[in-house]
Protein backbone atom coordinates (compact mmCIF):
# COMPACT_ATOMS: atom_id res chain seq x y z
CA UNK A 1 101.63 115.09 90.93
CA UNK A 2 98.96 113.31 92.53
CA UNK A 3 100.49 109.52 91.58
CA UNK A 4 103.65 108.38 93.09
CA UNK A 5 105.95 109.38 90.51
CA UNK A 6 108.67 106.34 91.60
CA UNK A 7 106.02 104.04 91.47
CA UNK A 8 105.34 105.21 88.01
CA UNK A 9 108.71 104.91 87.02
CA UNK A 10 108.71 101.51 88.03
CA UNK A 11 105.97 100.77 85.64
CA UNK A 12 107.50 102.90 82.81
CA UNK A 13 110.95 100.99 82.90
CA UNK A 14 108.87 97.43 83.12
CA UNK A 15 106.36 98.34 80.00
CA UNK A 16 109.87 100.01 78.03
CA UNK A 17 109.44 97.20 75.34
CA UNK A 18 105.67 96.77 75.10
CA UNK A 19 104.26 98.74 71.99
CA UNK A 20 100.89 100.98 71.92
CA UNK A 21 101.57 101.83 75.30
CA UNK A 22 100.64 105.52 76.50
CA UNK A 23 99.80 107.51 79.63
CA UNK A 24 96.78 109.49 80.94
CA UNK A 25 96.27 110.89 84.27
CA UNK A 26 93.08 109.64 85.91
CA UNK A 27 91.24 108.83 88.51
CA UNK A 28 93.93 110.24 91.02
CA UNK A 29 96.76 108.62 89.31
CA UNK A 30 98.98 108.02 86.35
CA UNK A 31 96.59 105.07 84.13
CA UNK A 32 99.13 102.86 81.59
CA UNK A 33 96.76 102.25 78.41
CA UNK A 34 97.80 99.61 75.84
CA UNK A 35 96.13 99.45 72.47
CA UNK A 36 93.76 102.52 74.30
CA UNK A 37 92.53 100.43 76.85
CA UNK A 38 93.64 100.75 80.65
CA UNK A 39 95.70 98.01 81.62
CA UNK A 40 97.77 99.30 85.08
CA UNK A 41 97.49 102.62 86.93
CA UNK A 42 99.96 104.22 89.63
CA UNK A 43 98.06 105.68 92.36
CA UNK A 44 98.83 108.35 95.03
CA UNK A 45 100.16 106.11 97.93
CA UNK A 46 102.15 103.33 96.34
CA UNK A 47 99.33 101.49 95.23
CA UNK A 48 97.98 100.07 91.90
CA UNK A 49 94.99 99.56 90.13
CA UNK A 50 95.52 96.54 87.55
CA UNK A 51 92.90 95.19 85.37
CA UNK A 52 92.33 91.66 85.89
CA UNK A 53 89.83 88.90 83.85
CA UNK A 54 86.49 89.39 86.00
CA UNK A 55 86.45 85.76 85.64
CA UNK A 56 89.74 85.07 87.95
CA UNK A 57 88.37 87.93 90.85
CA UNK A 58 87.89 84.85 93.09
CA UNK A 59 90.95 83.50 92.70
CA UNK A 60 92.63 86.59 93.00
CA UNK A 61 90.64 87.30 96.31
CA UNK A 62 91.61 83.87 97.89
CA UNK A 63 95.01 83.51 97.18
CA UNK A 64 96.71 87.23 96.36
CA UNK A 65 97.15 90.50 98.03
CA UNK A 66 94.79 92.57 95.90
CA UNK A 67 91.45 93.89 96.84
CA UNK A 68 88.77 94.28 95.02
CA UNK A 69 88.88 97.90 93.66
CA UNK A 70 85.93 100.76 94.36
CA UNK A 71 84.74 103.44 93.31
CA UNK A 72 82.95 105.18 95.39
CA UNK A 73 80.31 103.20 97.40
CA UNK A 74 80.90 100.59 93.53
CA UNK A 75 82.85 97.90 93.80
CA UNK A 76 84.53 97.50 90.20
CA UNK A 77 84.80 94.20 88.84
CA UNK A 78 87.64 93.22 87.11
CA UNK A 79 89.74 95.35 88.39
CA UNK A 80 91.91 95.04 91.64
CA UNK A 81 94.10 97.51 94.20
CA UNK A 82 97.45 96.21 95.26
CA UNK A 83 99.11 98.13 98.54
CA UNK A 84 102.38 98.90 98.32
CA UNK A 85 103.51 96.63 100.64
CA UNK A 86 102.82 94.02 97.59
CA UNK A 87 104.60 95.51 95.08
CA UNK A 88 108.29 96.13 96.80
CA UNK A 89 110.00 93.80 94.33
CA UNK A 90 110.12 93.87 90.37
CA UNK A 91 108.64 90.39 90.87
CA UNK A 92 105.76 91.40 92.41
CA UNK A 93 105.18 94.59 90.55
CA UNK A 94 105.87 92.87 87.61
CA UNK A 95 103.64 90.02 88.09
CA UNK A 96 100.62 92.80 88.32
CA UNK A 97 101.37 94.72 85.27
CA UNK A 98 102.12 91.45 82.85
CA UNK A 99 98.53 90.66 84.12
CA UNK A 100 96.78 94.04 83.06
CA UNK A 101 98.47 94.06 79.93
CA UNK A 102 97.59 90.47 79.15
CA UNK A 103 93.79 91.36 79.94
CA UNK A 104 94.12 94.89 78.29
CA UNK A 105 94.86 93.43 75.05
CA UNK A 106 92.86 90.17 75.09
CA UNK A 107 89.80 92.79 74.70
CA UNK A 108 88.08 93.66 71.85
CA UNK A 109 89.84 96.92 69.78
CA UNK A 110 88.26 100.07 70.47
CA UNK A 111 86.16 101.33 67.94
């Protein structure tokens, strides 16, 4: 697998009693959609990439550990990497995934 499968566990066993949640593999990791939209991904070294209200990425910069994600040469906005350093507790993974989930389904439904 190309995501760190205990990482993804991790996730699993903290969405367990969200509804409309599935998985895809993408980007290099294991993506978490809810309602069909990406909230939380697991990627290959520990990391995350959480979805995040483009309108908080300041914030976010100044006072957390997540980066602002890329792709590429593209920085993505709205959506952050967290090291794993960051997320060694349930707290702190936790924390991260309530977030993309919040954002994930505060969007419109897909069509």
């Amino acid at each position: 697998m190309a995501y760190d499968e205990d990482l993804a566990n991790r996730i699993r066993q903290l969405l367990s009693d969200e509804k409309r949640v599935t998985e895809k593999a993408m980007f290099g990791g294991l993506a978490f959609m809810v309602d069909g939209k990406m909230a939380v991904a697991a990627g290959s070294k520990g990391d995350i990439l959480a979805r995040v209200d483009p309108a908080e990425m300041d914030e976010l910069m100044a006072t957390t550990a997540a980066e602002v994600a890329t792709m590429g040469q593209r920085e993505m906005h709205g959506w952050v990497t967290v090291e794993p350093e960051h997320l060694a507790t349930e707290e702190q993974l936790s924390a991260w995934v309530r977030r993309g989930v919040a954002y994930a389904r505060s969007l419109p439904a897909k069509r």
